[in-house]
Protein backbone atom coordinates (compact mmCIF):
# COMPACT_ATOMS: atom_id res chain seq x y z
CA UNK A 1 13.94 6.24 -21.57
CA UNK A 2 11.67 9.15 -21.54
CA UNK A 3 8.35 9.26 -19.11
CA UNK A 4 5.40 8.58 -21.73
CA UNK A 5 3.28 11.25 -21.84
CA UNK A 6 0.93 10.02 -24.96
CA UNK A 7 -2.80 11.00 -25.40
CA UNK A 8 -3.63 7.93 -23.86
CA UNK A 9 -3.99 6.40 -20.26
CA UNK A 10 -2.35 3.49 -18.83
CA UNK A 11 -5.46 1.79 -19.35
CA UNK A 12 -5.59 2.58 -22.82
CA UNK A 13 -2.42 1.24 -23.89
CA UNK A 14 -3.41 -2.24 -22.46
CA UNK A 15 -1.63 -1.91 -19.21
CA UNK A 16 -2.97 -3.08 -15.39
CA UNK A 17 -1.76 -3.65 -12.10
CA UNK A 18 -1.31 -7.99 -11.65
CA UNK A 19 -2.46 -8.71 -8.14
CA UNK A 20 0.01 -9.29 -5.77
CA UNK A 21 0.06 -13.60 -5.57
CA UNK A 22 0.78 -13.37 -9.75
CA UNK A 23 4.47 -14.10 -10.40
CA UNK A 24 6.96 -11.91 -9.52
CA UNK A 25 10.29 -11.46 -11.37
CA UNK A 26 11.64 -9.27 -8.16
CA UNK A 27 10.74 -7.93 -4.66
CA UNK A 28 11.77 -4.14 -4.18
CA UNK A 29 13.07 -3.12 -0.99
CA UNK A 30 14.48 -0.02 0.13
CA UNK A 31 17.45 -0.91 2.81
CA UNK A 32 16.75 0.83 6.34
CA UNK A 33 18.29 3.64 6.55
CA UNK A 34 17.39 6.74 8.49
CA UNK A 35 17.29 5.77 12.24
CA UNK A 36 14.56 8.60 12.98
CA UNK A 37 12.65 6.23 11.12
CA UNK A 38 12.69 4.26 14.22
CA UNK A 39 14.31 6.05 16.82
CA UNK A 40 16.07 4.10 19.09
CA UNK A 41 15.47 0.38 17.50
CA UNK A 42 17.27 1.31 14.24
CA UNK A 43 19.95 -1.96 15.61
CA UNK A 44 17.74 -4.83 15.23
CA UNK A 45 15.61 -3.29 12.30
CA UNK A 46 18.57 -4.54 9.64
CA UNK A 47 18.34 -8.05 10.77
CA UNK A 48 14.91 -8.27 10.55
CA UNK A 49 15.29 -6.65 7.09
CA UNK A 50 17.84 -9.30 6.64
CA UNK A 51 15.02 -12.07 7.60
CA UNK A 52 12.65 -10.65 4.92
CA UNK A 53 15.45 -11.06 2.36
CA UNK A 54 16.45 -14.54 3.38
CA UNK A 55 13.07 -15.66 3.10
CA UNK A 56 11.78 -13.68 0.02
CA UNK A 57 15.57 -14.60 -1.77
CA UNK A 58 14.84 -18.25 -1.76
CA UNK A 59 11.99 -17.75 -4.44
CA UNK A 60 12.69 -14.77 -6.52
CA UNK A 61 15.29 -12.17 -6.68
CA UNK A 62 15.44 -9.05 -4.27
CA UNK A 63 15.88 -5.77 -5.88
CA UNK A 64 17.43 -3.32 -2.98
CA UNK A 65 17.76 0.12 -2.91
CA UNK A 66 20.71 1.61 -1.29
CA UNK A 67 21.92 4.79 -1.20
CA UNK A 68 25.43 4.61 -1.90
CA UNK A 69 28.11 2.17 -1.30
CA UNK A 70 29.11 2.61 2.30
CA UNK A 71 24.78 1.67 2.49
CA UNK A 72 25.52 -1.00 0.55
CA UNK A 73 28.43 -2.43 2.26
CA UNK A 74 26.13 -2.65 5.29
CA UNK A 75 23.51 -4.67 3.87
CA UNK A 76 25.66 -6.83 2.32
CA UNK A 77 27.30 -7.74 5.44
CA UNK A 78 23.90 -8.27 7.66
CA UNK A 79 22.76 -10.02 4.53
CA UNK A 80 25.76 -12.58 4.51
CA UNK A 81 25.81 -13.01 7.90
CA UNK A 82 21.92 -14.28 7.52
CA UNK A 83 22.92 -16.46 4.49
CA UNK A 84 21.49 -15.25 1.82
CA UNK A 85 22.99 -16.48 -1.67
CA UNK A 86 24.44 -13.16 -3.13
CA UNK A 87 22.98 -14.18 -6.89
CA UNK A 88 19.55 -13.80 -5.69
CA UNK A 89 20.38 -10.15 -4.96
CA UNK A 90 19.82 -6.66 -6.99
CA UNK A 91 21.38 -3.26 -5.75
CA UNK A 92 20.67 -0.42 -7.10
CA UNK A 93 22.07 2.68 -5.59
CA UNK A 94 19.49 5.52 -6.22
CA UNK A 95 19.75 8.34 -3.81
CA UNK A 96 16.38 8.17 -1.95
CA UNK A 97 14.47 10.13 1.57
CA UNK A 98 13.07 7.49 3.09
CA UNK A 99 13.17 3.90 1.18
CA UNK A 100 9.64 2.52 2.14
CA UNK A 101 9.53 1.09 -1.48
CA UNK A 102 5.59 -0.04 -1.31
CA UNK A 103 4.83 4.08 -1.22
CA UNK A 104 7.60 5.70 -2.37
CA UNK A 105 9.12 3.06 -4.94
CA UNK A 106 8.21 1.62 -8.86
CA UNK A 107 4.32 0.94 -9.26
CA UNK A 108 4.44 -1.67 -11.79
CA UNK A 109 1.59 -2.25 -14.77
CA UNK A 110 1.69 -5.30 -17.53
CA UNK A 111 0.93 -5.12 -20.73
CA UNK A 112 -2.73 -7.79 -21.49
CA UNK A 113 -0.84 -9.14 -24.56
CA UNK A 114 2.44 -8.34 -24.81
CA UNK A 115 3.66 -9.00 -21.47
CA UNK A 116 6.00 -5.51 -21.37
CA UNK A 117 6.00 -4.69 -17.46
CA UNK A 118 5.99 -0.75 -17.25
CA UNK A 119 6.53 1.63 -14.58
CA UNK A 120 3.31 3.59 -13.18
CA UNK A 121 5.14 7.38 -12.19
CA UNK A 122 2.44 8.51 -9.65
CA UNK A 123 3.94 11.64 -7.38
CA UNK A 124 4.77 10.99 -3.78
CA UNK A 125 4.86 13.85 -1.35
CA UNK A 126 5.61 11.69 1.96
CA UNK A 127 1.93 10.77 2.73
CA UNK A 128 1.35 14.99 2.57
CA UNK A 129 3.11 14.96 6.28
CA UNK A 130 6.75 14.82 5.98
CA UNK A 131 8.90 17.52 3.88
CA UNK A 132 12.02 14.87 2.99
CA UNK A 133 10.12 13.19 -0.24
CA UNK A 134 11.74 14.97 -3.24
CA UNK A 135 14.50 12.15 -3.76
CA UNK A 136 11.91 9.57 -2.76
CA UNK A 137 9.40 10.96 -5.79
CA UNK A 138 12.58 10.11 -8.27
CA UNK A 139 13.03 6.84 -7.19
CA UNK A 140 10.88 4.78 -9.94
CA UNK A 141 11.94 7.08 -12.68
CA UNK A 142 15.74 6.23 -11.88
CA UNK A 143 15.01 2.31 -11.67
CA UNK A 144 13.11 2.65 -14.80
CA UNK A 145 15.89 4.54 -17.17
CA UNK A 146 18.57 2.41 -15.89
CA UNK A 147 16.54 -1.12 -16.70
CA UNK A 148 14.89 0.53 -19.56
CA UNK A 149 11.35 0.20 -18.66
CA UNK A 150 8.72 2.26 -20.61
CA UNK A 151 7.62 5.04 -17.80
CA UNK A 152 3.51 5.87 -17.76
CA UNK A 153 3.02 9.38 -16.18
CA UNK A 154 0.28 9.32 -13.72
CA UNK A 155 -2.35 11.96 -14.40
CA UNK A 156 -6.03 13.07 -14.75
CA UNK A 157 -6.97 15.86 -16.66
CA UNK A 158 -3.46 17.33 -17.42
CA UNK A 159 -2.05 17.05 -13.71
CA UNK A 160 0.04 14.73 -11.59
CA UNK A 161 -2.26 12.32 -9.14
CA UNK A 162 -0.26 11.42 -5.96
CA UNK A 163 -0.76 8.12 -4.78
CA UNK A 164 0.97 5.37 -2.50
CA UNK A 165 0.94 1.34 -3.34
CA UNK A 166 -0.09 1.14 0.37
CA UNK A 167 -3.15 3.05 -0.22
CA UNK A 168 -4.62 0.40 -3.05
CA UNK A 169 -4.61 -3.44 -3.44
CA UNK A 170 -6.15 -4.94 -6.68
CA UNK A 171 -7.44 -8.16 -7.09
CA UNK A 172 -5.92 -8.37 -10.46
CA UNK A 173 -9.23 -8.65 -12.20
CA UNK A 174 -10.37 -5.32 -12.31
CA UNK A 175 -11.06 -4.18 -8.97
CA UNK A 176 -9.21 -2.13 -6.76
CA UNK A 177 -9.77 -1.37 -2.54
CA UNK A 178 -8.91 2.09 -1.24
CA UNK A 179 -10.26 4.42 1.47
CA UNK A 180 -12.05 8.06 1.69
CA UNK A 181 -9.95 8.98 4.75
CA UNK A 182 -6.48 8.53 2.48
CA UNK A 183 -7.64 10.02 -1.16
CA UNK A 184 -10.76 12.15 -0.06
CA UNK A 185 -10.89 13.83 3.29
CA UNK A 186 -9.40 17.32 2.65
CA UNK A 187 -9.21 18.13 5.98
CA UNK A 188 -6.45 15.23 6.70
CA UNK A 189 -4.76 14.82 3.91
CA UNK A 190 -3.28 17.31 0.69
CA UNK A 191 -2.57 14.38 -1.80
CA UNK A 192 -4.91 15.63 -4.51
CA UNK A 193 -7.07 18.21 -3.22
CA UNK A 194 -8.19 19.36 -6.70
CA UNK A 195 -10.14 15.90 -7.27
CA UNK A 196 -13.64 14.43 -6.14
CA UNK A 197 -14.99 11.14 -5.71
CA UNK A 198 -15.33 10.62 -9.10
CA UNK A 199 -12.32 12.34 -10.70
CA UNK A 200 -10.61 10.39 -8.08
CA UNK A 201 -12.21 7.09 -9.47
CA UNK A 202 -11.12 7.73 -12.97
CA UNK A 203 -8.08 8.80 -11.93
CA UNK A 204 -7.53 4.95 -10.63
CA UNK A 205 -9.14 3.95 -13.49
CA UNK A 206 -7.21 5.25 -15.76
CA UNK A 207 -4.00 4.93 -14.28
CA UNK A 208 -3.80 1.28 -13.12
CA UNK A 209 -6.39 -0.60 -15.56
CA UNK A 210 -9.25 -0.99 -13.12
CA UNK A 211 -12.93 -0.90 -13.83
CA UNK A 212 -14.37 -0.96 -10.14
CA UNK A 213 -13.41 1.13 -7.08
CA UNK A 214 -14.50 -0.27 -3.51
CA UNK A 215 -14.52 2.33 -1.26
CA UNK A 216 -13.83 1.72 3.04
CA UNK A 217 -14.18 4.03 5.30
CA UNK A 218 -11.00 5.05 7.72
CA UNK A 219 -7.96 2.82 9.09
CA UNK A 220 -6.89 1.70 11.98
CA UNK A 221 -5.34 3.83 14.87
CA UNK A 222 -1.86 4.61 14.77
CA UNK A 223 -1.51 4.72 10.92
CA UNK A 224 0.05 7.87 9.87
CA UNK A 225 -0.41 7.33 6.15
CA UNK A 226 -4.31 8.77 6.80
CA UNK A 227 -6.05 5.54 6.41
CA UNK A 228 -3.70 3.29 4.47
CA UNK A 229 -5.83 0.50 3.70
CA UNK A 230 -2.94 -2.51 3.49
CA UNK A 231 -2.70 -2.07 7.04
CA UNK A 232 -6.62 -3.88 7.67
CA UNK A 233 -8.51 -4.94 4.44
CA UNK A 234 -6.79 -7.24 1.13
CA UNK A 235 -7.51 -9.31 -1.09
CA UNK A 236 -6.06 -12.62 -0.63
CA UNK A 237 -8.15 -14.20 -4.12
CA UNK A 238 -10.19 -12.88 -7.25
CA UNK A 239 -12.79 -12.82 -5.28
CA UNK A 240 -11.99 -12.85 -1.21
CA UNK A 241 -11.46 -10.37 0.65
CA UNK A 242 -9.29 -10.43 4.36
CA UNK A 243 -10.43 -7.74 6.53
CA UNK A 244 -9.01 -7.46 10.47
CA UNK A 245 -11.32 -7.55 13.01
CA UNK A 246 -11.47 -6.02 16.60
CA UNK A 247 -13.55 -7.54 19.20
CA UNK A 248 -12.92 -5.70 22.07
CA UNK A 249 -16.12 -3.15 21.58
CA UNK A 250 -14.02 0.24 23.29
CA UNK A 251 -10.99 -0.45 21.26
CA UNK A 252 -11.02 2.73 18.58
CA UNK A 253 -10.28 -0.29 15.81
CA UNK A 254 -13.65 -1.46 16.59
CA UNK A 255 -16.13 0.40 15.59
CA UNK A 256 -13.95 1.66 12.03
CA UNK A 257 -13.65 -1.87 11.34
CA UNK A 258 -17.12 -3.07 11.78
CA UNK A 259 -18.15 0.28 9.38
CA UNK A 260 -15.95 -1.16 7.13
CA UNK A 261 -17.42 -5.06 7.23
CA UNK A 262 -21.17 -2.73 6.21
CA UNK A 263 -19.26 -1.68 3.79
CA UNK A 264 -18.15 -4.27 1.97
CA UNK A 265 -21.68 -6.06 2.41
CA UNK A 266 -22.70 -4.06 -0.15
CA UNK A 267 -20.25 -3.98 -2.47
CA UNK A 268 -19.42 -5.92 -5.57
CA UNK A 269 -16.71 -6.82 -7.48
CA UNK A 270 -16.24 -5.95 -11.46
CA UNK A 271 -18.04 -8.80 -12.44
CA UNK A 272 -21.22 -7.70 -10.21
CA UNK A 273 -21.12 -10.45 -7.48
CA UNK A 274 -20.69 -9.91 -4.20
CA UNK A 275 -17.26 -10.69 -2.45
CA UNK A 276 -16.61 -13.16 0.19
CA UNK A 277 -15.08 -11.79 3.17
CA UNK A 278 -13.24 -13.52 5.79
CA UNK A 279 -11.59 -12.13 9.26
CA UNK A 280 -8.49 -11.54 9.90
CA UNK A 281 -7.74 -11.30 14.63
CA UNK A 282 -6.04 -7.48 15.32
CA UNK A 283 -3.48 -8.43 17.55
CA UNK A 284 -3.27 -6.95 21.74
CA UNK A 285 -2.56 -2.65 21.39
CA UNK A 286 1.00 -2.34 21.31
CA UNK A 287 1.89 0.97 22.37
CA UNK A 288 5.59 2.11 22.71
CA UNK A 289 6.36 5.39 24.57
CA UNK A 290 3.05 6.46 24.76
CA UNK A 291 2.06 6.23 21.08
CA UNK A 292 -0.21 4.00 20.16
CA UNK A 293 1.47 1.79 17.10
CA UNK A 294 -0.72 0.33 13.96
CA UNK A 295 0.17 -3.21 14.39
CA UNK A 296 -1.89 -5.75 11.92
CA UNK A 297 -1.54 -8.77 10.99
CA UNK A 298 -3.09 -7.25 7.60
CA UNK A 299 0.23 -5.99 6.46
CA UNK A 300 1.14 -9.20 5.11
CA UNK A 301 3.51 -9.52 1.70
CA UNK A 302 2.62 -12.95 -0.82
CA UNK A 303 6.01 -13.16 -2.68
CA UNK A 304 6.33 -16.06 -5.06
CA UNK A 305 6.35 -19.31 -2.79
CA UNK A 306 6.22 -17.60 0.81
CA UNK A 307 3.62 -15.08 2.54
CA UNK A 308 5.54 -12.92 5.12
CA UNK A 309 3.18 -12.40 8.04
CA UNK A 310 4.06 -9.78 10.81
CA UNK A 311 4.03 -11.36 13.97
CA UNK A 312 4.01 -10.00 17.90
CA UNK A 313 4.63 -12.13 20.03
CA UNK A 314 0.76 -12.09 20.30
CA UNK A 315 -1.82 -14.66 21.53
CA UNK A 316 -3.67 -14.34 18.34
CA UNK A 317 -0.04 -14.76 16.48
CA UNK A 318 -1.04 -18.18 15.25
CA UNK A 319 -4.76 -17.42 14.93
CA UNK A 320 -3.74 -14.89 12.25
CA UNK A 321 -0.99 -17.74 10.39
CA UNK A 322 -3.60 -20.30 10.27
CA UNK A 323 -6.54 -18.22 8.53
CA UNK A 324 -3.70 -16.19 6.10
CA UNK A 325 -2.94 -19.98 4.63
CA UNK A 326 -6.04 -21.17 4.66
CA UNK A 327 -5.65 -18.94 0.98
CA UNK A 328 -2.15 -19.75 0.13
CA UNK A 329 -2.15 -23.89 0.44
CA UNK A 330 1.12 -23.45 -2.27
CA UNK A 331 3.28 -21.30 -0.01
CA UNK A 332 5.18 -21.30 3.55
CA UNK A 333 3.19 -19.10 5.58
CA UNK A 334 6.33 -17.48 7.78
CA UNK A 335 5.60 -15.36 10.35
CA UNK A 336 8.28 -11.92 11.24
CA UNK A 337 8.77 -10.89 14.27
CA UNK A 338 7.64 -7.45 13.77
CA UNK A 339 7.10 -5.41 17.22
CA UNK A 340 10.20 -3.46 16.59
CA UNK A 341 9.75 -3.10 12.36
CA UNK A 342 5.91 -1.34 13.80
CA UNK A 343 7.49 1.03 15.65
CA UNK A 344 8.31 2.50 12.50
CA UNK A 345 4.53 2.56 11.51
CA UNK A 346 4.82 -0.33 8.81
CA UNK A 347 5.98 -3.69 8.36
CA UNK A 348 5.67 -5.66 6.00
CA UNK A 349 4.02 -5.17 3.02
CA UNK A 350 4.88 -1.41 3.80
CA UNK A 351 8.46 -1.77 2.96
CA UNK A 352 7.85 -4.26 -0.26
CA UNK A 353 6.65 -3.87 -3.23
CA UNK A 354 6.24 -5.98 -6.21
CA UNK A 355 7.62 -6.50 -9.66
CA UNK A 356 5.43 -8.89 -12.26
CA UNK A 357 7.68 -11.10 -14.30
């Protein structure tokens, strides 16, 4: 199937982004692969992989991405030996860069009254860091010919907009969080250079069926993605919003985080009212070979009857579970042992994304 490339926008044809606790028909994940992801700790990264599957499985299927069948074989023996039921699984071998499916993968829209779930084609470039993106950016255009989803091409004013599903989160209703340091600062980022504030506002608009942009400041330390904002701010409902919090006053994460709680004082959702926001502990530094790694609790994934919280091995490990399913009374709150997965800078929600049913 063709990309789209009609006069009108995504929004325009009836298409938004569902939030994330609305049903999903599938989790995408992109099997680890490259062990410079995480050099040296590539070993245990497949079982905890193999965790999130187990536990995601049990719900809904998991769509994988593999890159050929020697990949495949691999996951399919680390995901037997785990006991996950083989039915619940999808893989699709697409040949991909890096696999961190919340960035790189499908963005998916649905349709207000028809229910058609369509693939958003934004352009990835590998956060504007890396140079190995090129198969990653043809990722959600392979998934979406072979299952014959309609494709929406992502653009303002005649041009490509690159954007990662870490960078956003919607609430489902309209609004959408995101941060200046990711899609504004020029001097740290080349994602879309050619836009302002408010190109780059109906640029979201337009492309994933918002009405109301809430702008934070910067992320956390440690986050190469330039300010990533699923990595310390969500939603969790309509209207509630989980942001992390830092109390140590000379930790870096303090003072960005506290800018950020101003922030969202004075903001308002699409309906005009003020959110209500709750906090979410930061977890001890964990630094591994001298690098400082961007470990949040904040990075959690809501799949269909379980939230998958990172965990590490953290005082403040069961702080963080308790006030996560304070919002979730429905589904198993499961914590993931996740000290290794961060020294890939992501975990969870990173390497998820989802697909509305």
């Amino acid at each position: 199937m063709p990309i789209s490339r009609t006069d009108k926008t995504v929004s325009e044809l009836g298409f938004s982004m569902p939030a994330e606790w609305d049903a999903h028909r599938a989790t995408w994940i992109g099997w680890p692969r490259k062990a410079s992801d995480w050099p040296g700790k590539i070993g245990p990264i497949h079982w905890v992989y193999g965790e999130i599957v187990r536990h995601l499985s049990l719900s809904e299927t998991v769509a994988i991405v593999v890159f050929d069948e020697s990949h495949e074989s691999k996951a399919r023996g680390v995901l037997s030996s785990v006991g996950v039921d083989p039915s619940r699984i999808e893989f699709h071998r697409i040949k991909h860069d890096r696999g961190w499916m919340r960035d790189s993968g499908p963005m998916f829209v649905k349709h207000h009254s028809t229910g058609e779930t369509a693939v958003v084609k934004f352009k990835f470039n590998a956060w504007a860091k890396y140079d190995d993106w090129k198969l990653d950016n043809r990722v959600a255009v392979e998934f979406a010919r072979r299952k014959k989803r309609r494709i929406l091409h992502a653009s303002f004013e005649g041009r490509e907009v690159v954007l990662e599903g870490g960078a956003i989160d919607v609430n489902g209703a309209g609004s959408i969080l995101t941060t200046e340091e990711c899609l504004l600062d020029k001097e740290t980022q080349a994602r879309n250079p050619h836009l302002d504030r408010d190109q780059t506002e109906e640029a979201l608009k337009q492309n994933l069926g918002v009405s109301n942009v809430i702008w934070l400041g910067k992320g956390i330390i440690g986050d190469d993605t330039h300010g990533h904002v699923d990595d310390f701010c969500r939603f969790v409902k309509r209207n509630t919003i989980i942001l992390a919090e830092e109390k140590n006053g000379s930790d870096y994460n303090h003072r960005v985080l506290e800018e950020n709680r101003e922030r969202l004082e004075g903001a308002r959702l699409e309906n005009g009212r003020r959110p209500e926001v709750v906090r979410l502990p930061m977890p001890s530094p964990i630094v591994f070979k001298g690098q400082r790694l961007p470990a949040s609790y904040a990075n959690f994934y809501i799949g269909n009857e379980v939230v998958l919280v990172p965990t590490f091995n953290d005082e403040k490990d069961r702080e963080a579970l308790g006030v996560i399913a304070e919002f979730f009374p429905k589904r198993k709150v499961i914590g993931i042992h996740a000290v290794d997965l961060v020294w890939g800078l992501g975990t969870i929600h990173c390497l998820t994304q989802q697909e509305p049913a």
